[in-house]
Protein backbone atom coordinates (compact mmCIF):
# COMPACT_ATOMS: atom_id res chain seq x y z
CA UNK A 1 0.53 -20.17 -5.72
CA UNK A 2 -2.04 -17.33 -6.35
CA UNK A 3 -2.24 -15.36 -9.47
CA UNK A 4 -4.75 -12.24 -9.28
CA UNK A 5 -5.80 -10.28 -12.23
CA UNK A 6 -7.01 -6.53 -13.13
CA UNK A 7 -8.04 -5.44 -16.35
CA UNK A 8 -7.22 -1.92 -18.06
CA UNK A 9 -8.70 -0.03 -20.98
CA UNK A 10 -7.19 2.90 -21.67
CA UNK A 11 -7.77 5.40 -24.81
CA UNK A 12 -6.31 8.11 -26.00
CA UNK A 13 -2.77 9.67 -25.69
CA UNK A 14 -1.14 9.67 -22.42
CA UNK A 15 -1.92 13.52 -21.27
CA UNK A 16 -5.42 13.55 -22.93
CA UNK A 17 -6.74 10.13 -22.85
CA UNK A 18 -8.10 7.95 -19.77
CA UNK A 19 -8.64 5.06 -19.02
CA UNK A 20 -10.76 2.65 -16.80
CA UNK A 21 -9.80 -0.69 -14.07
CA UNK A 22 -12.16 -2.40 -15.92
CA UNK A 23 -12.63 -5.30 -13.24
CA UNK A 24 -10.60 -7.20 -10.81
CA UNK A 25 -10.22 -10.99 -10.90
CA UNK A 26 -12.14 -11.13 -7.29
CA UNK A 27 -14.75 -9.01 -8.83
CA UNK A 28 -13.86 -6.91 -5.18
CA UNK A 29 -14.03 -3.42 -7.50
CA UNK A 30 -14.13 -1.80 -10.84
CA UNK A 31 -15.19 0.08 -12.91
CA UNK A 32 -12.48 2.60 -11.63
CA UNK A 33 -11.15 5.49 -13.71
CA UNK A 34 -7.37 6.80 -13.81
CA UNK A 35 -5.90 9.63 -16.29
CA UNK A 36 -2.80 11.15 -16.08
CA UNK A 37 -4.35 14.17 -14.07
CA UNK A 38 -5.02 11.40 -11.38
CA UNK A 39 -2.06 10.27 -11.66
CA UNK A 40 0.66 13.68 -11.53
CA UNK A 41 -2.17 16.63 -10.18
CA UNK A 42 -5.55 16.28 -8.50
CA UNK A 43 -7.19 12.88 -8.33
CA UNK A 44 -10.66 14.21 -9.17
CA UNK A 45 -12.61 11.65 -7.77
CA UNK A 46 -10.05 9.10 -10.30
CA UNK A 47 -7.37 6.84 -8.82
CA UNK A 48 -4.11 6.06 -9.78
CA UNK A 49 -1.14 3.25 -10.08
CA UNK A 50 0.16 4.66 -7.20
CA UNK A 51 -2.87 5.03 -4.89
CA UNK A 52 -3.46 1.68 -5.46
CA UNK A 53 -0.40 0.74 -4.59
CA UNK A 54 -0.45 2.72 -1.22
CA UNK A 55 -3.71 0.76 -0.79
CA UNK A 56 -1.61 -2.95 -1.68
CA UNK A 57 0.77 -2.22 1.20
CA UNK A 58 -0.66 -0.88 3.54
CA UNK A 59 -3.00 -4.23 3.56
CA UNK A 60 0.07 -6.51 2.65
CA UNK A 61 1.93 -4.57 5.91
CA UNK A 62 -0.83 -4.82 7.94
CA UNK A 63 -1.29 -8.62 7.43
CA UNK A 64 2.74 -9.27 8.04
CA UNK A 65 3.12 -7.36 11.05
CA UNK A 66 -0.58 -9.05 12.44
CA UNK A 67 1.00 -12.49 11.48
CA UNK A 68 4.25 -11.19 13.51
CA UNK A 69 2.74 -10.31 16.71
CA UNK A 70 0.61 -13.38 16.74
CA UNK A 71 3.86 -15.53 16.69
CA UNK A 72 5.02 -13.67 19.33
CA UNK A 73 2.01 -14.36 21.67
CA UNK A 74 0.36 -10.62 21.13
CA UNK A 75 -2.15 -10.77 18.42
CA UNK A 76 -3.23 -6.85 17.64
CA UNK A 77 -6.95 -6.29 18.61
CA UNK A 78 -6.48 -3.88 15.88
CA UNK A 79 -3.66 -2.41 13.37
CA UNK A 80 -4.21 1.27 11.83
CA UNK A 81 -2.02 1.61 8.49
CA UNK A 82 -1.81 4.41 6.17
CA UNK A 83 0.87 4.66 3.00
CA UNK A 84 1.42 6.95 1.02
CA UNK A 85 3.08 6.70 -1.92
CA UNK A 86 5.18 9.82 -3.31
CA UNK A 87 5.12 9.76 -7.40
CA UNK A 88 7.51 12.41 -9.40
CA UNK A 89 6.45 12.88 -13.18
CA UNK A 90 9.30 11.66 -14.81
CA UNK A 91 11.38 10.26 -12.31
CA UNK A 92 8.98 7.71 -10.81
CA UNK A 93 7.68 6.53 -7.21
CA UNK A 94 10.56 8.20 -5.26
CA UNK A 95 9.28 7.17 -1.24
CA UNK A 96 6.90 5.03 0.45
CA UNK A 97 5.53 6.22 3.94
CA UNK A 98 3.83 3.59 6.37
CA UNK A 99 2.38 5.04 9.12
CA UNK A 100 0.72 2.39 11.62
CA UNK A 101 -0.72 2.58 14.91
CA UNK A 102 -2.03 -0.43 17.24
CA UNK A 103 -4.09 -1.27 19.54
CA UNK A 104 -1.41 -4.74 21.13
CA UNK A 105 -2.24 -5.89 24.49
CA UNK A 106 0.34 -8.04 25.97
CA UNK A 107 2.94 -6.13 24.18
CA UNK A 108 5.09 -2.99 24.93
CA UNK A 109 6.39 -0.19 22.68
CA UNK A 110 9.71 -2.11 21.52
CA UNK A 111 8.53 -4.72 20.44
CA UNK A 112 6.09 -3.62 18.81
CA UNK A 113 8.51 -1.50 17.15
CA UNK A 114 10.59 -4.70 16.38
CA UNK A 115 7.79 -6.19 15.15
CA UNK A 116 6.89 -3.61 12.76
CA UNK A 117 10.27 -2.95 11.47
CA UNK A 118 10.38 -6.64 10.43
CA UNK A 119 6.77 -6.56 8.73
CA UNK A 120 7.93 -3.51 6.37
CA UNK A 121 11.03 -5.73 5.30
CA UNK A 122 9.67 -8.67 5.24
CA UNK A 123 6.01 -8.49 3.44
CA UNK A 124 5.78 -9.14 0.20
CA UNK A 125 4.50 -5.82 -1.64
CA UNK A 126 7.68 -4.26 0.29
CA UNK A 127 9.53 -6.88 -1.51
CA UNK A 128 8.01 -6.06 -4.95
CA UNK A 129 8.54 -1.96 -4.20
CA UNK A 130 12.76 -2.61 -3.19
CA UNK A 131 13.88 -0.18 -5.76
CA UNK A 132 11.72 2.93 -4.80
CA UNK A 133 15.25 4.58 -3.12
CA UNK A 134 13.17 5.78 0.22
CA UNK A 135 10.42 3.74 2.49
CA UNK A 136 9.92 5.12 5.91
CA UNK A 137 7.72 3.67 8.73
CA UNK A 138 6.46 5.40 11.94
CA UNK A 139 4.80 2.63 14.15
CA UNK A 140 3.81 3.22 17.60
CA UNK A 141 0.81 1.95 19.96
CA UNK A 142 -1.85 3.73 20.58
């Protein structure tokens, strides 16, 4: 078992205040700011729940579908992952989109493909994001 911790200070009302990812239990980052604007307009050099959690699984992805190919006698020399997280003020996180290219000798396009498909069901953050109603993946080799 692993339990990680952030801590948040946030003042103000929601559309005027801001707040601040104080520190990370890792000590990894932090200070980091967020507001609202962040959040639902331009980022403004501030992040936001959701970029973070782009950042979460595209790592947590990347690590399942490594661990995947390893098993099946291709480790990647190297994965590429991108997500992007789509966030609609007042509705919520509406899609996830994982975009990953790799670099896979020993391995051809379908099963890497297989592969892939199995890492974004199968890794954890995925898990933890089941009720966001859209997450797409576009995998290939380079």
């Amino acid at each position: 078992m692993a339990d990680r911790t952030a801590n948040v200070t946030w003042t103000g009302s929601l559309l005027d205040g801001g707040g601040t990812i104080e520190s990370v239990g890792s000590g990894a980052f932090g200070p980091l700011e967020v507001t609202w604007a962040s959040r639902a307009e331009e980022p403004g050099g501030r992040t936001s729940p959701e970029e973070l959690i782009a950042a979460a699984h595209a790592a947590c992805f990347s690590m399942a579908l490594s661990n995947g190919l390893s098993q099946a006698g291709s480790p990647p020399e190297r994965l590429e992952t991108s997500a992007t997280v789509t966030f609609v003020p007042g509705t919520g996180i509406t899609k996830v989109a994982l975009r990953v290219r790799g670099t896979v000798p020993g391995t051809d396009e379908a099963a890497f493909l297989e592969a892939a498909e199995a890492a974004k069901a199968n890794c954890p953050v995925s898990g933890a994001l089941a009720a966001v109603p859209e997450i797409t993946l576009d995998a290939a080799l380079a």
